[in-house]
C-alpha atoms as a PDB file:
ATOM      1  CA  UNK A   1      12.307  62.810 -41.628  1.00  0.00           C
ATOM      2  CA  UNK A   2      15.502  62.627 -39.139  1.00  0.00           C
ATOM      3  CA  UNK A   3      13.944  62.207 -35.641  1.00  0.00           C
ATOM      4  CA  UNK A   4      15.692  62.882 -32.390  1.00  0.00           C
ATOM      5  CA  UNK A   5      15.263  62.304 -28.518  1.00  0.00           C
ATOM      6  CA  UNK A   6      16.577  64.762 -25.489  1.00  0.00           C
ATOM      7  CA  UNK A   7      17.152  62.655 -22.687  1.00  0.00           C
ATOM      8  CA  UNK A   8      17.987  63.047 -18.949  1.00  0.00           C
ATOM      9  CA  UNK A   9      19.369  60.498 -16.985  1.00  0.00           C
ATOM     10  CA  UNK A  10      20.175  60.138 -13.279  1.00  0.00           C
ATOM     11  CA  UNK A  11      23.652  57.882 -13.404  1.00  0.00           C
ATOM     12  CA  UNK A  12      24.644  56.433 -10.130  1.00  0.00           C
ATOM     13  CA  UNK A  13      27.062  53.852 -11.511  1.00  0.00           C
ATOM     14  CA  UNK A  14      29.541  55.642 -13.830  1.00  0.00           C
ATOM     15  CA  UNK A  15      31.213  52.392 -14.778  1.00  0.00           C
ATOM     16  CA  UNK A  16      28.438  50.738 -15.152  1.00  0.00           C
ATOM     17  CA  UNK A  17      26.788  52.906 -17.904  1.00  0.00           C
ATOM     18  CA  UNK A  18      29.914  53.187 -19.981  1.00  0.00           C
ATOM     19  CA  UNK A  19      29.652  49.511 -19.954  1.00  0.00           C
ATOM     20  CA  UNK A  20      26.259  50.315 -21.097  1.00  0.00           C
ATOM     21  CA  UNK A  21      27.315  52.658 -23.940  1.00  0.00           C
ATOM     22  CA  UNK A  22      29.786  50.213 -25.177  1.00  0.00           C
ATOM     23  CA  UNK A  23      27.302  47.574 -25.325  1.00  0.00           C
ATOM     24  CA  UNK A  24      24.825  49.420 -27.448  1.00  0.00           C
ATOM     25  CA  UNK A  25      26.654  51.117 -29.792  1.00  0.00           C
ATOM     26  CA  UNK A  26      27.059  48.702 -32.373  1.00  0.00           C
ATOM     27  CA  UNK A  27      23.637  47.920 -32.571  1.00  0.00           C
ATOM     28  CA  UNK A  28      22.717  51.298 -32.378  1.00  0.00           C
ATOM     29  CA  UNK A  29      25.312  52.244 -35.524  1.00  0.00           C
ATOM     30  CA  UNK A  30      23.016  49.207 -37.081  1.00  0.00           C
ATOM     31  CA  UNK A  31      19.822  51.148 -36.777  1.00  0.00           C
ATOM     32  CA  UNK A  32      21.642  54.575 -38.181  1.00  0.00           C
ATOM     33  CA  UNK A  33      21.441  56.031 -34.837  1.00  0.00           C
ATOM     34  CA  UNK A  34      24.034  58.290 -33.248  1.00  0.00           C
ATOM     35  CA  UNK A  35      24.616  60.842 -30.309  1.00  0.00           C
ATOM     36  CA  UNK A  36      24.520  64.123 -31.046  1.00  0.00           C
ATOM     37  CA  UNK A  37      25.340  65.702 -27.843  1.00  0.00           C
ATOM     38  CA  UNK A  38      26.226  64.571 -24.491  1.00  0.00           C
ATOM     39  CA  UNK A  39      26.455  66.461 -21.194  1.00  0.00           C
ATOM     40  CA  UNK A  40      27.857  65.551 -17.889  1.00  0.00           C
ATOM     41  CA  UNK A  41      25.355  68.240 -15.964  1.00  0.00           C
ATOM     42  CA  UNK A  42      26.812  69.523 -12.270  1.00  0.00           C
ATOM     43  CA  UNK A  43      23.191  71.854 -11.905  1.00  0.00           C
ATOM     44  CA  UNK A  44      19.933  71.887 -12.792  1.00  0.00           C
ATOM     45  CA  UNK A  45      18.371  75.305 -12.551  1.00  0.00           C
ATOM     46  CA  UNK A  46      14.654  74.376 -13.682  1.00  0.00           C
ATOM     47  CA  UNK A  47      13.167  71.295 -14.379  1.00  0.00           C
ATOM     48  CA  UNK A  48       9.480  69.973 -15.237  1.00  0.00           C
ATOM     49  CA  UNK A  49      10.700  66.451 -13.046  1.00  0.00           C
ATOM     50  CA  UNK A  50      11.255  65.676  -9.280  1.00  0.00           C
ATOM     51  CA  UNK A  51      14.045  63.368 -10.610  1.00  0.00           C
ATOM     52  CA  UNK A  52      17.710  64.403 -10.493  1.00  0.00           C
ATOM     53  CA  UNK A  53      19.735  64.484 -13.595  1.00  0.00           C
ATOM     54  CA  UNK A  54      23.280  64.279 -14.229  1.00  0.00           C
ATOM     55  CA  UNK A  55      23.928  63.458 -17.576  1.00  0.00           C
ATOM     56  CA  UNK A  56      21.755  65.112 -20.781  1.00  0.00           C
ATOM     57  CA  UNK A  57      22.437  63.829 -24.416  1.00  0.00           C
ATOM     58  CA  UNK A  58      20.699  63.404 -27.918  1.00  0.00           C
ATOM     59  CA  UNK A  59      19.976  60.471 -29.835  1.00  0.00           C
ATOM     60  CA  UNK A  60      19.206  60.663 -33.136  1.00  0.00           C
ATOM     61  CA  UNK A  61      17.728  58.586 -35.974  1.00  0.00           C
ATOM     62  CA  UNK A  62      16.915  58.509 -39.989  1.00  0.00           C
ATOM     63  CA  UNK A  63      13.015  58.441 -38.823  1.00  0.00           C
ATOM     64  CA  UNK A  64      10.610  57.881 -35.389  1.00  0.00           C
ATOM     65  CA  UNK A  65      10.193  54.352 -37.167  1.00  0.00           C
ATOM     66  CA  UNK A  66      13.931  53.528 -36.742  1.00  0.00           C
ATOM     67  CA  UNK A  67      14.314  54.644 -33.326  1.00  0.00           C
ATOM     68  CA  UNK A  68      11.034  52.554 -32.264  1.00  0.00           C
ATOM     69  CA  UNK A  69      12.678  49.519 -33.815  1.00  0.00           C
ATOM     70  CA  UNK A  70      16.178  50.149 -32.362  1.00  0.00           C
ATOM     71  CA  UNK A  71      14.771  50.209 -28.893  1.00  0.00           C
ATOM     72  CA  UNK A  72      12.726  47.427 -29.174  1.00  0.00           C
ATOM     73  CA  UNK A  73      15.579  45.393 -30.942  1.00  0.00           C
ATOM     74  CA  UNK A  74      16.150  42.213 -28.534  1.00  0.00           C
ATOM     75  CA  UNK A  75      19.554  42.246 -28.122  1.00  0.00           C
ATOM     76  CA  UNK A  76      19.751  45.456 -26.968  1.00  0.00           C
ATOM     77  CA  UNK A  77      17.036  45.127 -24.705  1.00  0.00           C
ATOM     78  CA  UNK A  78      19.178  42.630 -23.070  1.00  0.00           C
ATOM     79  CA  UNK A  79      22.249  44.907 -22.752  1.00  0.00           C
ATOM     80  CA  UNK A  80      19.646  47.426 -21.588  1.00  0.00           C
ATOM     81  CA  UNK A  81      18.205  45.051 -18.770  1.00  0.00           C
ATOM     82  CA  UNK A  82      22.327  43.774 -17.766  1.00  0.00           C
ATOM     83  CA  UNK A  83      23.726  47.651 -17.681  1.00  0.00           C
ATOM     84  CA  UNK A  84      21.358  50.520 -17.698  1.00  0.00           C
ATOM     85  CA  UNK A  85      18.950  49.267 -15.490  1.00  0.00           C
ATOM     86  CA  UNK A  86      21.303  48.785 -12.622  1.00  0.00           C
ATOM     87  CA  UNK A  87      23.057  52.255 -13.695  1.00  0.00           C
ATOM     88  CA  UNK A  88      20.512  55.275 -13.388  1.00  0.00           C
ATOM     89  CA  UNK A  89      18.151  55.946 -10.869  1.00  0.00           C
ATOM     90  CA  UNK A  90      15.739  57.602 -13.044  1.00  0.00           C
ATOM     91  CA  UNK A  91      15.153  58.533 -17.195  1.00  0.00           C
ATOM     92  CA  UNK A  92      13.390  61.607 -18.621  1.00  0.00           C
ATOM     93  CA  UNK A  93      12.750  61.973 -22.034  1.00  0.00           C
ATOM     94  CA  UNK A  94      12.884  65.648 -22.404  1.00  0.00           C
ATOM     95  CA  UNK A  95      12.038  66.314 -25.822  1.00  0.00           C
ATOM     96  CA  UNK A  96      11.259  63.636 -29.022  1.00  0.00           C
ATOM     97  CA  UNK A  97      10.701  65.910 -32.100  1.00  0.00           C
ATOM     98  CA  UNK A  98      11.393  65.641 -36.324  1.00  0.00           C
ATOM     99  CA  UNK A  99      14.579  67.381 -36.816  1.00  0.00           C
ATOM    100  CA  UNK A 100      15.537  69.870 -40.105  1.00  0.00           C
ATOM    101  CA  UNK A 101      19.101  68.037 -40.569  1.00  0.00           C
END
């Protein structure tokens, strides 16, 4: 079943986490994943966090079991630890649910 995560970031390094995105997405193409959305956010009007957010996208997957082993995947931790790490303040997974497509 397709699986998919809603996630909120807090980017304070712009260039940094397009450095980021570029890093990932070939290894990210090898797990089937894709974005499905993404969202440069100016306001929040309600939010279950303290954390800000700034940027709001899906990721999606062929199954729960793909995502778990694209984001355990070691060379992406490693462009995770180089690039996102010293690019958001803060991550909030928003939603993680089976989709219908």
């Amino acid at each position: 079943m397709p699986y998919e995560r809603i996630i909120g970031l807090d980017i304070i390094d712009e260039e940094e986490y397009q450095r980021y995105r570029e890093a990932m997405l070939p290894i990210l193409k090898t797990y089937g994943g894709a974005f499905g959305f993404d969202f440069k956010v100016s306001e929040v009007l309600l939010s279950k966090t303290e954390d800000n957010i700034n940027r709001v996208f899906t990721i999606a997957f062929s199954s729960r079991e793909r995502m778990e082993e694209f984001f355990s995947d070691p060379d992406y931790v490693v462009i995770q630890n180089r690039h996102l790490k010293n690019s958001i303040k803060s991550k909030t997974v928003i939603s993680m649910h089976e989709t219908n497509s």
